[in-house]
C-alpha atoms as a PDB file:
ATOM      1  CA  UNK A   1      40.353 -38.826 -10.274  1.00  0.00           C
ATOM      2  CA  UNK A   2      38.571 -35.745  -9.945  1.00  0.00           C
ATOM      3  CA  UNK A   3      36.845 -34.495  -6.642  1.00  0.00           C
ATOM      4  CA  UNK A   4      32.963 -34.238  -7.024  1.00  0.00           C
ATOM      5  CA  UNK A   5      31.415 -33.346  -3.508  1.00  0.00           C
ATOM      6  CA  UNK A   6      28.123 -32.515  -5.236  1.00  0.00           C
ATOM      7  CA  UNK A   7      26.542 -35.676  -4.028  1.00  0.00           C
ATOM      8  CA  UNK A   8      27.429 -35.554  -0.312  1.00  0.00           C
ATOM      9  CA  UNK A   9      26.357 -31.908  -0.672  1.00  0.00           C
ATOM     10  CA  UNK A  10      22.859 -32.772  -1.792  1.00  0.00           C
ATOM     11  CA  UNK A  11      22.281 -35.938   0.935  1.00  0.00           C
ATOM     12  CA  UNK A  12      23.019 -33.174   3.699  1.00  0.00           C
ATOM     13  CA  UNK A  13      20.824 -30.718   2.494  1.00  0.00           C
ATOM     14  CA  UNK A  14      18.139 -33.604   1.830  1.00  0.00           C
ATOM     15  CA  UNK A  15      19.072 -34.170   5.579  1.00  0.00           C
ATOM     16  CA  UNK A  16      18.289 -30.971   6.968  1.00  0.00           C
ATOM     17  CA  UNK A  17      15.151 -31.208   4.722  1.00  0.00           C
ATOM     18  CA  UNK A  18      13.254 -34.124   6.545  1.00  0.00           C
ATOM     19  CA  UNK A  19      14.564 -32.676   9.630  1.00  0.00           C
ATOM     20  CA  UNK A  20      12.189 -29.347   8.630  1.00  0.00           C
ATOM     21  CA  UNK A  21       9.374 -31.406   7.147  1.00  0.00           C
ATOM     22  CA  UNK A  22       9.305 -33.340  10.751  1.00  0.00           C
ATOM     23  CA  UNK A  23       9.426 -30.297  12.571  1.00  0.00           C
ATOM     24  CA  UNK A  24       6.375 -28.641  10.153  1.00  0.00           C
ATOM     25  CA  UNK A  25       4.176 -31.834  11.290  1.00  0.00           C
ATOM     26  CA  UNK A  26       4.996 -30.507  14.834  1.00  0.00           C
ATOM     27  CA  UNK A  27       3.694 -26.869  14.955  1.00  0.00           C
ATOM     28  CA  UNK A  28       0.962 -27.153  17.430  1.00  0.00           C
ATOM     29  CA  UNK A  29      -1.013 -25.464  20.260  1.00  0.00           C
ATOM     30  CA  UNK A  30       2.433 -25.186  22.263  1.00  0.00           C
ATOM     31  CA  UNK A  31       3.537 -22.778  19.237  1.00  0.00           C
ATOM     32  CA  UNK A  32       0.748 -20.812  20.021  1.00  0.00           C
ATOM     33  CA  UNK A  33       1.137 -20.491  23.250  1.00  0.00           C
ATOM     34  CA  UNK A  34       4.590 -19.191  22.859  1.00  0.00           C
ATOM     35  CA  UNK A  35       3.322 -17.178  20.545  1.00  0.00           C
ATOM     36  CA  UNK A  36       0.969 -15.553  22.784  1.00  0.00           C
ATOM     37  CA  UNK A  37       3.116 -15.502  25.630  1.00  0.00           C
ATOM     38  CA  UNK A  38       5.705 -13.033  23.279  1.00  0.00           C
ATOM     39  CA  UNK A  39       2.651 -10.635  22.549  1.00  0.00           C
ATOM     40  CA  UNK A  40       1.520 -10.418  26.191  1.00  0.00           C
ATOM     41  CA  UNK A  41       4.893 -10.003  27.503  1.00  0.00           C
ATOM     42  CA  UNK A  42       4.850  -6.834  29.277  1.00  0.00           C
ATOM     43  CA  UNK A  43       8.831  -6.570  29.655  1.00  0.00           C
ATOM     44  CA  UNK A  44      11.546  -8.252  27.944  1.00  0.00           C
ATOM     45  CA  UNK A  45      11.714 -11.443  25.745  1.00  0.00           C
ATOM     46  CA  UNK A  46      15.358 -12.942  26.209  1.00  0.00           C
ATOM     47  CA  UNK A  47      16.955 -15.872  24.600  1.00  0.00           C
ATOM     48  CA  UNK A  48      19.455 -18.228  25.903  1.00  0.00           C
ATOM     49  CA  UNK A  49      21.604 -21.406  25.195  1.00  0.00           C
ATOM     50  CA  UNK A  50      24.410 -23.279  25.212  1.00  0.00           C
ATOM     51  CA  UNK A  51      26.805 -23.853  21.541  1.00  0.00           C
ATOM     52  CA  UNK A  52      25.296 -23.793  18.560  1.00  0.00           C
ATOM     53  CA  UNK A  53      21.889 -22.836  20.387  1.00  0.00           C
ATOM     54  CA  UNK A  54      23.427 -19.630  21.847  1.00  0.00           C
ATOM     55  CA  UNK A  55      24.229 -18.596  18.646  1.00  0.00           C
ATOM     56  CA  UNK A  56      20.778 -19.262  17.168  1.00  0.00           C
ATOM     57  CA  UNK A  57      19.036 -17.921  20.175  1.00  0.00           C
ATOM     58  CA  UNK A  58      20.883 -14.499  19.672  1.00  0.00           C
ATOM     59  CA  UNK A  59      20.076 -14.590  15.672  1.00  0.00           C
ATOM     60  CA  UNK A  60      16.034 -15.284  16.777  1.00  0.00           C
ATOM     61  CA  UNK A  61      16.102 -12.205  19.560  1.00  0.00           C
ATOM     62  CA  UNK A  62      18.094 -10.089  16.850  1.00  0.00           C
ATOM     63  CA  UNK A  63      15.130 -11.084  14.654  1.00  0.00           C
ATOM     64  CA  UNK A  64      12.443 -10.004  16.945  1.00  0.00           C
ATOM     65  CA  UNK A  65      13.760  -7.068  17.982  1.00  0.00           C
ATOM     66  CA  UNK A  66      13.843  -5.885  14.441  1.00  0.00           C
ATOM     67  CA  UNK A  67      10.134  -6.633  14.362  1.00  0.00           C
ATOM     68  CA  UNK A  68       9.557  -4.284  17.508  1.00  0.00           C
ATOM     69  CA  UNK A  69       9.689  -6.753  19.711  1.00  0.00           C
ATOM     70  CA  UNK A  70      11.986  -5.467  23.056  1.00  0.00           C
ATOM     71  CA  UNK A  71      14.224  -8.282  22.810  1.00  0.00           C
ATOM     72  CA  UNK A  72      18.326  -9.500  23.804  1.00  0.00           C
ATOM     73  CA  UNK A  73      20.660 -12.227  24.460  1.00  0.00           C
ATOM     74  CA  UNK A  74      22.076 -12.902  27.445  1.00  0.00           C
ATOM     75  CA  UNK A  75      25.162 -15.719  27.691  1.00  0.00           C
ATOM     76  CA  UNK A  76      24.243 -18.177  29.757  1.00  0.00           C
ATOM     77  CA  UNK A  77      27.780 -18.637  31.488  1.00  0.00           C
ATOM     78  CA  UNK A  78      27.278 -14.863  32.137  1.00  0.00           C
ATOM     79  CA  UNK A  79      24.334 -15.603  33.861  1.00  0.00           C
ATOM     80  CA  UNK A  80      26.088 -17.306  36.690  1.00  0.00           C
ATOM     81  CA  UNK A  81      28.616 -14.546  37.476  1.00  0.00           C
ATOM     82  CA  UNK A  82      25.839 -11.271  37.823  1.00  0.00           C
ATOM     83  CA  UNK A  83      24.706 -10.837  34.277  1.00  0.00           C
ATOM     84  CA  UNK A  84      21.203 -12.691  36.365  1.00  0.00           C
ATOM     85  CA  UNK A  85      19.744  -9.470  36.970  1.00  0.00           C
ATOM     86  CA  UNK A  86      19.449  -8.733  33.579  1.00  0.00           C
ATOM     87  CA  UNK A  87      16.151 -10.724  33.802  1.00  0.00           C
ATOM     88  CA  UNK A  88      13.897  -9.461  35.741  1.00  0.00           C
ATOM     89  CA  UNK A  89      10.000  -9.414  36.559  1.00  0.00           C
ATOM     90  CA  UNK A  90       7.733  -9.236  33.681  1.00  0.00           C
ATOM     91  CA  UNK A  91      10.207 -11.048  31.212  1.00  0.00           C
ATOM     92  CA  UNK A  92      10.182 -13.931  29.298  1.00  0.00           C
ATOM     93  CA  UNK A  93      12.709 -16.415  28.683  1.00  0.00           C
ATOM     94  CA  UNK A  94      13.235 -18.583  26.181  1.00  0.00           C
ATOM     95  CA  UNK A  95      16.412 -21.397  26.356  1.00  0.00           C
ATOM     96  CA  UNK A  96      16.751 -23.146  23.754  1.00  0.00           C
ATOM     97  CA  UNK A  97      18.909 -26.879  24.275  1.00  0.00           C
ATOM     98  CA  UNK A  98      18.681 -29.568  22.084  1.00  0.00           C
ATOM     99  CA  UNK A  99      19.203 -31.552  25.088  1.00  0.00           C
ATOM    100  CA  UNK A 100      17.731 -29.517  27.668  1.00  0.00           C
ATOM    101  CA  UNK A 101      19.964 -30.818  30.592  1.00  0.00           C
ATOM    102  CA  UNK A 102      23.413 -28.217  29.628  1.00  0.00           C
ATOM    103  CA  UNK A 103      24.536 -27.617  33.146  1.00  0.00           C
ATOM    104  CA  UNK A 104      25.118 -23.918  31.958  1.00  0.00           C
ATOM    105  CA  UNK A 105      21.019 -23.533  32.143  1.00  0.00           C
ATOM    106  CA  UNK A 106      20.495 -25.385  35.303  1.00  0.00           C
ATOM    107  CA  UNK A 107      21.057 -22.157  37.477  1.00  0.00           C
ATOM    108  CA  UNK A 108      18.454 -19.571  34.648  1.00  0.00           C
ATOM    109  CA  UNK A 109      16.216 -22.069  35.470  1.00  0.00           C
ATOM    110  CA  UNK A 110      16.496 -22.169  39.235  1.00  0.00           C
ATOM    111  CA  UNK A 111      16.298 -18.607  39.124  1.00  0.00           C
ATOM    112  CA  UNK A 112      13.280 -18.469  37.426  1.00  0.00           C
ATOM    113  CA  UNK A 113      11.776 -20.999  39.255  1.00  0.00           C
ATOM    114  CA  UNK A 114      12.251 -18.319  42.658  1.00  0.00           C
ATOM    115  CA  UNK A 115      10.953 -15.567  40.559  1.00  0.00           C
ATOM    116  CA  UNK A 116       7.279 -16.704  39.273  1.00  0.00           C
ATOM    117  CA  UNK A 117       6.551 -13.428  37.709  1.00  0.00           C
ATOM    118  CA  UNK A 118       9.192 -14.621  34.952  1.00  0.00           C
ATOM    119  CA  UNK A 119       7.764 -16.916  32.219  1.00  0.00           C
ATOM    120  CA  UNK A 120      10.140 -19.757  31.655  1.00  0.00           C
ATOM    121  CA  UNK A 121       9.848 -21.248  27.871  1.00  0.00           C
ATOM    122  CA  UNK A 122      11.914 -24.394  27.043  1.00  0.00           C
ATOM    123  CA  UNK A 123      12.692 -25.616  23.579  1.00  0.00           C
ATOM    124  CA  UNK A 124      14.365 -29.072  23.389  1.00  0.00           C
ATOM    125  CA  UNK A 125      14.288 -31.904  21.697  1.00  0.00           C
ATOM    126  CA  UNK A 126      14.218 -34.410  24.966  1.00  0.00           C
ATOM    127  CA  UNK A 127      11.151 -34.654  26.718  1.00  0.00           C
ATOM    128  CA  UNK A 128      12.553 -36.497  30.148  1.00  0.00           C
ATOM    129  CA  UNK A 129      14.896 -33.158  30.367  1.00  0.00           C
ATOM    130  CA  UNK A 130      15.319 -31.116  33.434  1.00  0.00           C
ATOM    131  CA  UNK A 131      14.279 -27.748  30.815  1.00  0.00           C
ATOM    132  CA  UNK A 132      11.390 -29.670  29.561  1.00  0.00           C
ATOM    133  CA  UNK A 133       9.655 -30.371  32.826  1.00  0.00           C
ATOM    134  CA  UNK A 134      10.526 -26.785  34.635  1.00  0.00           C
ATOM    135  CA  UNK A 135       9.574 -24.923  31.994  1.00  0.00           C
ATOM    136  CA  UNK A 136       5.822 -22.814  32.148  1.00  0.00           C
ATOM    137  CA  UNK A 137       5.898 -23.380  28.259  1.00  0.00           C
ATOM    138  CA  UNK A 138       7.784 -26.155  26.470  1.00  0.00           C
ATOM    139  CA  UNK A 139       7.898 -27.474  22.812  1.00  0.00           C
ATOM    140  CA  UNK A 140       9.160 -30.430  21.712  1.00  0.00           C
ATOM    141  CA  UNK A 141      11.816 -30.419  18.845  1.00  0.00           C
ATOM    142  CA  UNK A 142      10.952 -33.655  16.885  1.00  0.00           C
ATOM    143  CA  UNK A 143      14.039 -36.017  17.030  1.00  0.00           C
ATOM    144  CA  UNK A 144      15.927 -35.951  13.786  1.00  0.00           C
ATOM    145  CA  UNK A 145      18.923 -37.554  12.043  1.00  0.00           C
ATOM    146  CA  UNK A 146      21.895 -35.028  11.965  1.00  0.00           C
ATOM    147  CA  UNK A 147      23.511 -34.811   8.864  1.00  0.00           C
ATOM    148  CA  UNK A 148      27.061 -36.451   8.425  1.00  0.00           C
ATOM    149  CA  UNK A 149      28.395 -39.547   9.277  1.00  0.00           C
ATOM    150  CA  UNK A 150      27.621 -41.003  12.885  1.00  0.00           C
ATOM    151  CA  UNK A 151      24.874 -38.784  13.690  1.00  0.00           C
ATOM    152  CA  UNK A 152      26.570 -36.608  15.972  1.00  0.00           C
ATOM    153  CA  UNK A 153      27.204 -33.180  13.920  1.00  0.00           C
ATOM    154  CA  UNK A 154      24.949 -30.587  14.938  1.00  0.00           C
ATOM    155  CA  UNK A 155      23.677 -29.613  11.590  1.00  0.00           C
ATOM    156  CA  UNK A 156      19.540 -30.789  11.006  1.00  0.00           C
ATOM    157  CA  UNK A 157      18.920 -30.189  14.394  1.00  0.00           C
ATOM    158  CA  UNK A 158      20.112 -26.549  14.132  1.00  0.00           C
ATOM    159  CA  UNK A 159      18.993 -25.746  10.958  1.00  0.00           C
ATOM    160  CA  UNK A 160      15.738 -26.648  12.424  1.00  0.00           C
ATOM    161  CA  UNK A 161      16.153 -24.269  16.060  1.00  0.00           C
ATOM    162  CA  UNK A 162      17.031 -21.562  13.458  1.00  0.00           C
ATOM    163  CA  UNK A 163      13.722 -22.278  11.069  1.00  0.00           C
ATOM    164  CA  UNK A 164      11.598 -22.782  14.466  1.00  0.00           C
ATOM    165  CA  UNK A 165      12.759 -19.557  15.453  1.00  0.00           C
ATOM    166  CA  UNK A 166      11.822 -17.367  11.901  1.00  0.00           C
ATOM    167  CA  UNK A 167       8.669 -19.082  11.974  1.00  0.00           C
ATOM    168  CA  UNK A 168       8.086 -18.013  16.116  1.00  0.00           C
ATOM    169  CA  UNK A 169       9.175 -13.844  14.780  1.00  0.00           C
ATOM    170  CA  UNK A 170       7.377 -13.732  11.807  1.00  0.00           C
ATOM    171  CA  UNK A 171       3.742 -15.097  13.200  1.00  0.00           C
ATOM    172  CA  UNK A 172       3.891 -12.097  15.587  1.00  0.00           C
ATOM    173  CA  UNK A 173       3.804  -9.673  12.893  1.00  0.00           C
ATOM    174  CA  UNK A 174      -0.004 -10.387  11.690  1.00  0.00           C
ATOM    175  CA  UNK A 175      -1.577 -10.267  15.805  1.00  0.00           C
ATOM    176  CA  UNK A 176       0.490  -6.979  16.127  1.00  0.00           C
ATOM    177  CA  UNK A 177      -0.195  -5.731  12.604  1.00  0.00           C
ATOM    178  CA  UNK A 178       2.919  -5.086  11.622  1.00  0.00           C
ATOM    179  CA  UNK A 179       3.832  -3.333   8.278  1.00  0.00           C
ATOM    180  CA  UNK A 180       7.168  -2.708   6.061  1.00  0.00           C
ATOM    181  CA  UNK A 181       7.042   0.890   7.372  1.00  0.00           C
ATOM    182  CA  UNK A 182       6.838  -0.394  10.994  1.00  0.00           C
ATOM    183  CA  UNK A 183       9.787  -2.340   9.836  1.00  0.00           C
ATOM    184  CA  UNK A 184      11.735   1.041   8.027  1.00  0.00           C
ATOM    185  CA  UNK A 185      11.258   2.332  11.609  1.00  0.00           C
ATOM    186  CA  UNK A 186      14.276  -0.405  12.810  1.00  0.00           C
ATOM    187  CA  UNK A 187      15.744  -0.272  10.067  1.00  0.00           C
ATOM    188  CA  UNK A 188      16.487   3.501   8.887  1.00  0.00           C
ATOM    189  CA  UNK A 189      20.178   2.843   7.093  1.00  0.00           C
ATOM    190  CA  UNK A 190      22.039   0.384   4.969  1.00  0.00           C
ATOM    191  CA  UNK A 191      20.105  -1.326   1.967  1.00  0.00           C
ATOM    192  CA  UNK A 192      17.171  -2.294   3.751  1.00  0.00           C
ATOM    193  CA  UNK A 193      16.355   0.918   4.743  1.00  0.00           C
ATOM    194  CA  UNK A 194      16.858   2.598   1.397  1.00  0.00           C
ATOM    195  CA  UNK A 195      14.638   0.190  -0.004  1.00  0.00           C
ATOM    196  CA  UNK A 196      11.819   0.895   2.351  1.00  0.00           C
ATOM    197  CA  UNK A 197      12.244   4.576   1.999  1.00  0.00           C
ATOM    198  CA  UNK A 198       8.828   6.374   0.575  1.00  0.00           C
ATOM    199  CA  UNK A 199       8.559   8.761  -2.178  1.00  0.00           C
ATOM    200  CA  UNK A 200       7.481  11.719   0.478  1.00  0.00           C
ATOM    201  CA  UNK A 201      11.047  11.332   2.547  1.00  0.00           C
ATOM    202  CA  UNK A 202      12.981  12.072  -0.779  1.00  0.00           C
ATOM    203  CA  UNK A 203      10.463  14.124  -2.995  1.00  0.00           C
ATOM    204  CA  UNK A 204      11.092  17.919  -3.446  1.00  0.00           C
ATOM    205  CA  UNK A 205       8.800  20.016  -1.772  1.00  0.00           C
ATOM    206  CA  UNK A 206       7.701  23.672  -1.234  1.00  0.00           C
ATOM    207  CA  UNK A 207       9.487  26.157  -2.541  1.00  0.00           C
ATOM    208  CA  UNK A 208      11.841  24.439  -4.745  1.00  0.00           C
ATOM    209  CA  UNK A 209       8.438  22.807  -6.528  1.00  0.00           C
ATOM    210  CA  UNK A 210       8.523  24.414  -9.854  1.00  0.00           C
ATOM    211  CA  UNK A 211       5.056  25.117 -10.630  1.00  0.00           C
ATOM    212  CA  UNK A 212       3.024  27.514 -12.964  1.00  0.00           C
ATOM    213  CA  UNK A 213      -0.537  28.634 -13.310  1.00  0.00           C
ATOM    214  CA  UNK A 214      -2.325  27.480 -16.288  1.00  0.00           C
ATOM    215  CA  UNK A 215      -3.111  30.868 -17.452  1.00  0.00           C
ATOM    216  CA  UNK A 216       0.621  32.236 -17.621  1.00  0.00           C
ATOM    217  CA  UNK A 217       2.880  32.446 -21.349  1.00  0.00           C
ATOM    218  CA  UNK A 218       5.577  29.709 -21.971  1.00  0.00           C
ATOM    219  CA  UNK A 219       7.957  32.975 -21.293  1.00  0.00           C
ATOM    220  CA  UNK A 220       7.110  32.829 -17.952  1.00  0.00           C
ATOM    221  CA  UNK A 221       7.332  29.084 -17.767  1.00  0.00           C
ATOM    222  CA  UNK A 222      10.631  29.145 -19.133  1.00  0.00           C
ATOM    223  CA  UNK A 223      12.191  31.418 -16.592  1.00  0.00           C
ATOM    224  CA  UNK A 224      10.449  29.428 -13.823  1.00  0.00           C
ATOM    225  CA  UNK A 225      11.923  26.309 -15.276  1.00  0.00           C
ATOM    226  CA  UNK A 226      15.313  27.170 -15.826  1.00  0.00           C
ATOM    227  CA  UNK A 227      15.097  28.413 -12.118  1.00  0.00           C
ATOM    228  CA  UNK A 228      14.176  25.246 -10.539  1.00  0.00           C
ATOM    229  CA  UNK A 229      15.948  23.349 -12.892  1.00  0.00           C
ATOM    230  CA  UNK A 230      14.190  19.955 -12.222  1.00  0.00           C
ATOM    231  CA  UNK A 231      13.443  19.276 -15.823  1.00  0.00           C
ATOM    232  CA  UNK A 232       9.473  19.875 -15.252  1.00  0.00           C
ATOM    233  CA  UNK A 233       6.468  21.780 -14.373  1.00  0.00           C
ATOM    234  CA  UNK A 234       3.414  21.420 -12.433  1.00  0.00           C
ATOM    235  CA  UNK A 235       1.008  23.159 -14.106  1.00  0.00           C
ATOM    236  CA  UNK A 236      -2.025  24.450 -11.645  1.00  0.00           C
ATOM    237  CA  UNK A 237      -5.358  26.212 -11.674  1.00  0.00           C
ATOM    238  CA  UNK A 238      -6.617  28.868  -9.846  1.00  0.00           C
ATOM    239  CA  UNK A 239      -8.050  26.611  -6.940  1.00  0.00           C
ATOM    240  CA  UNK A 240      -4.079  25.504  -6.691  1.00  0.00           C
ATOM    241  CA  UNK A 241      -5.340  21.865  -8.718  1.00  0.00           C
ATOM    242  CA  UNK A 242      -3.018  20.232 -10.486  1.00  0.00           C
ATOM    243  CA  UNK A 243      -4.177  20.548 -14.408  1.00  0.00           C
ATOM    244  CA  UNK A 244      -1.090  19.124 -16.677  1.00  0.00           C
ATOM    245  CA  UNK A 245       2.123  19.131 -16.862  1.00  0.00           C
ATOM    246  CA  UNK A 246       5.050  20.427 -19.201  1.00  0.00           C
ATOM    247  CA  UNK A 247       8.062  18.251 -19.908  1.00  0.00           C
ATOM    248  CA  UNK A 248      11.359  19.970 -20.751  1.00  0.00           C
ATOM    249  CA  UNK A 249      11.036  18.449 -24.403  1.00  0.00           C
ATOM    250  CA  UNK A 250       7.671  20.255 -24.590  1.00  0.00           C
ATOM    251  CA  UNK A 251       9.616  23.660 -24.102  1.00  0.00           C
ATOM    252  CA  UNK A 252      12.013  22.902 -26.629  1.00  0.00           C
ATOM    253  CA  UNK A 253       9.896  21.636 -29.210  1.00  0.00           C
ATOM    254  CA  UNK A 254       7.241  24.732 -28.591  1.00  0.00           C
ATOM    255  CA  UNK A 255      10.241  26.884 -28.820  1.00  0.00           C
ATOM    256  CA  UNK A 256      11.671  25.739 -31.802  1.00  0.00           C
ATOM    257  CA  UNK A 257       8.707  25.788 -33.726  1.00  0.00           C
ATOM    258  CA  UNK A 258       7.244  29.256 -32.358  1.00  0.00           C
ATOM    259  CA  UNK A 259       9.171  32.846 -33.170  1.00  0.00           C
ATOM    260  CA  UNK A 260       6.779  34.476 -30.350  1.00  0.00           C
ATOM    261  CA  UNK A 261       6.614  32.347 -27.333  1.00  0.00           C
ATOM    262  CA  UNK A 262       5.421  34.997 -25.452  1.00  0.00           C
ATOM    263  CA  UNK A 263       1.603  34.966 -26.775  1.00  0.00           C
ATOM    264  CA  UNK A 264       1.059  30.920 -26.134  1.00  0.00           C
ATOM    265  CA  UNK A 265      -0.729  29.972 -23.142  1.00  0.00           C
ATOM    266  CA  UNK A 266       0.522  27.298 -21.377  1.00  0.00           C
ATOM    267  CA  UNK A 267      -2.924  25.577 -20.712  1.00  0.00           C
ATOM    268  CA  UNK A 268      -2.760  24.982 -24.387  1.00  0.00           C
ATOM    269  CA  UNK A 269       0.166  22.869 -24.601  1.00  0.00           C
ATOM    270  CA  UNK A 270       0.375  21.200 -21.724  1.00  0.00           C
ATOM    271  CA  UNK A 271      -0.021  17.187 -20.989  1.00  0.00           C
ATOM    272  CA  UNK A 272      -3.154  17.107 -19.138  1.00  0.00           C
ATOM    273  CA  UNK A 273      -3.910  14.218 -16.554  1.00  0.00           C
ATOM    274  CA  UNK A 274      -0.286  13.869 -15.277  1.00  0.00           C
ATOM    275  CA  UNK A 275       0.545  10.728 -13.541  1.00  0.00           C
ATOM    276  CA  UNK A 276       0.209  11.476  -9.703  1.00  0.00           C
ATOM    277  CA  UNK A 277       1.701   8.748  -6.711  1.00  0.00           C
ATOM    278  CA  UNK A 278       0.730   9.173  -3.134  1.00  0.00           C
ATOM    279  CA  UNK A 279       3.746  10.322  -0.380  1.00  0.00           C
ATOM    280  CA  UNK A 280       3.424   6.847   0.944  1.00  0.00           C
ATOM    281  CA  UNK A 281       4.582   5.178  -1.846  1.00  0.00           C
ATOM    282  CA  UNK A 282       7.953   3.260  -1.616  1.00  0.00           C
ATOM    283  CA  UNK A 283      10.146   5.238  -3.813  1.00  0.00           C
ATOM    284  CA  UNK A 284      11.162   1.764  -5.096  1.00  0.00           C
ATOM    285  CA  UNK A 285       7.546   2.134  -6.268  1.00  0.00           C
ATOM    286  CA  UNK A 286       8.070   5.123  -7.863  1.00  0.00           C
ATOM    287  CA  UNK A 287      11.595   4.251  -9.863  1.00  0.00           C
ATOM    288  CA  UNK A 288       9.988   1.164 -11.678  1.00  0.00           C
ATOM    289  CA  UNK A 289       6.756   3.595 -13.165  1.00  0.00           C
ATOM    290  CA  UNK A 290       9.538   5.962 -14.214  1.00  0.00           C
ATOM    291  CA  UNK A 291      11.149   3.364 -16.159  1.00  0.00           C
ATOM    292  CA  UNK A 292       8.089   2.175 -17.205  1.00  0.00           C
ATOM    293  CA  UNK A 293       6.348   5.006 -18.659  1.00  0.00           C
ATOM    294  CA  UNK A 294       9.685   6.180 -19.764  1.00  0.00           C
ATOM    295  CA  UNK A 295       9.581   9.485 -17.218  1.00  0.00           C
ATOM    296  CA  UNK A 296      11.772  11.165 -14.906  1.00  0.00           C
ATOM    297  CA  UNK A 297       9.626  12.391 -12.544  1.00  0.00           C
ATOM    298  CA  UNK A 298       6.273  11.934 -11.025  1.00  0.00           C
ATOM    299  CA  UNK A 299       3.709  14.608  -9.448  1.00  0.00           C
ATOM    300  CA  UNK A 300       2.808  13.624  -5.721  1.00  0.00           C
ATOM    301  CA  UNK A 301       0.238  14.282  -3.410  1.00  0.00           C
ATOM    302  CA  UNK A 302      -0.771  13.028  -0.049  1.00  0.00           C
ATOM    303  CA  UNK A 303      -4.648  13.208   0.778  1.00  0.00           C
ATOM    304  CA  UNK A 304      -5.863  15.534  -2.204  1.00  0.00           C
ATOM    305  CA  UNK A 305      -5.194  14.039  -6.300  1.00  0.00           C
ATOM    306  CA  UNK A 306      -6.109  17.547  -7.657  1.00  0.00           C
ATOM    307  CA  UNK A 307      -3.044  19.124  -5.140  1.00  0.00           C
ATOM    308  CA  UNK A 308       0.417  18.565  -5.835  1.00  0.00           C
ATOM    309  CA  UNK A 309       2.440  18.310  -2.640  1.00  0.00           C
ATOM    310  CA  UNK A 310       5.714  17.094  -4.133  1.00  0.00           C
ATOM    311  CA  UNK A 311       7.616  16.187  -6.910  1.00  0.00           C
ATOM    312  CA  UNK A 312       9.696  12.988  -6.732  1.00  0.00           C
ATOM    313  CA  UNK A 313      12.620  13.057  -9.215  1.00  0.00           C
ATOM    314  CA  UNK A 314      14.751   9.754 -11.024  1.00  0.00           C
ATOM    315  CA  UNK A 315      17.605  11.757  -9.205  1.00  0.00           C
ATOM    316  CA  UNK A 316      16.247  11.517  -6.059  1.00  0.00           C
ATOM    317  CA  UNK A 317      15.719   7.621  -5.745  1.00  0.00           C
ATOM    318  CA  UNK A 318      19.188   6.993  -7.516  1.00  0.00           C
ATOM    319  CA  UNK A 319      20.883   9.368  -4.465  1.00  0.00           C
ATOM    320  CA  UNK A 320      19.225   7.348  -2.413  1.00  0.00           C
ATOM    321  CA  UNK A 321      21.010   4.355  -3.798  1.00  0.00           C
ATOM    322  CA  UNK A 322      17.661   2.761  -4.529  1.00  0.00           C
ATOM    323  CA  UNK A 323      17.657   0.728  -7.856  1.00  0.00           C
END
């Protein structure tokens, strides 16, 4: 007889589903209190709990804090043995017990109950509990139906701390107008940050930009290109606009087909109307236009379209292990 767990593995997620449906019809004014309460928090906003709600509390403050919110963990058991004056005026704390009456709280609460500077919130799923009624700010977990036999694994009910918690990080961002570069900011290595990176952190710039006046021979272009070897040139005016562009299979076609190179202008072979992208750009951005339009490199500029400030190359993004 074969094993097929495929059906107990579908009734638990259905499980954890109702659980998040129930907590949805829940979101109220108390959400937006602590919501508000996070924003106008003029020190630190620190999680807390016991078991499986320690370990969520610490994923939601990890959360917020790479969101720009000033934000930790502290271990509750800690707590009782001098890790207490981590919290201090100006903070709020959030504990988060599906019961709300773990002894290991009892004493965070007493302390903030002698500090009233400190904003207690309580997240629980028992109403009559000691967290619910000392908190400043409580919300009520809905009761659910754990997944499992017997009703007794914490599985819905944490599933539904840990979607209660996204949902409490994420509705900052819009009040605090938070953007993906905000977000780069916390997040400046490892895949996340490569992704975010913009096309003005990786272009070439300055000197190594290999451009050409309009007016100069395809003799000169070719020793400028060969120089810079970028596969390209940024052809310009006299004002320092950006006119056209010449490819390096422009150069080889013009020189195959012309014995004197020397007496053609490049203003008259070049690509006019190159495509430009603006410094702010994710280079992620700038990659899937490349593919697109079949090109290896874009022109960029930053305030100006007629100036040229950069040139972001294919090589540049791969390096950057962006794909």
């Amino acid at each position: 007889m074969k094993n097929s767990f495929s059906a107990l593995g579908k009734s638990v997620i259905q499980s954890e589903l109702n659980a998040l449906k129930k907590l949805k019809k829940s979101i109220n004014k108390d959400f937006d209190k602590i919501v508000l309460s996070i924003l106008k928090c003029k020190g630190k906003v620190i999680f807390s709990g016991v078991g499986k709600s320690g370990i969520i509390s610490r994923k939601i403050s990890s959360t917020l804090s790479s969101l720009g919110v000033p934000s930790f963990y502290v271990d509750a058991g800690s707590c009782s043995h001098g890790d207490m004056g981590m919290i201090t005026s100006g903070d709020v704390l959030i504990l988060i017990s599906h019961s709300g009456e773990t002894s290991e709280l009892k004493n965070l609460i007493q302390y903030t109950k002698r500090n009233k500077s400190i904003v207690l919130i309580g997240i629980t799923s028992k109403k009559n509990s000691l967290l619910y009624k000392s908190s400043n700010i409580h919300f009520l977990l809905p009761t659910i139906v754990e997944a499992g036999p017997g009703n007794y694994i914490p599985s819905s009910s944490t599933t539904m701390q840990m979607c209660f918690g996204d949902a409490l990080a994420i509705s900052t961002i819009k009040k605090r107008n938070f953007s993906k570069f905000d977000f780069k900011t916390f997040h400046p290595s490892g895949s996340l940050g490569a992704r975010l990176k913009t096309v003005g952190e990786l272009m070439y710039r300055g000197k190594n930009l290999p451009i050409i006046n309009e007016s100069s021979n395809i003799k000169t272009a070719l020793k400028v290109f060969n120089k810079k070897n970028l596969g390209l040139l940024i052809v310009t005016n006299k004002k320092g606009n950006t006119t056209g562009i010449i490819s390096d299979g422009d150069l080889k076609r013009i020189n195959y087909k012309s014995e004197n190179i020397s007496n053609i202008i490049v203003k008259n072979v070049m690509k006019k109307n190159p495509i430009l992208v603006n410094e702010n750009m994710l280079a992620a951005e700038a990659l899937s236009i490349m593919n697109n339009k079949k090109i290896t490199a874009l022109c960029v500029f930053k305030r100006n379209k007629k100036k040229t400030t950069g040139l972001i190359h294919v090589h540049n993004i791969l390096n950057a292990n962006i794909n």
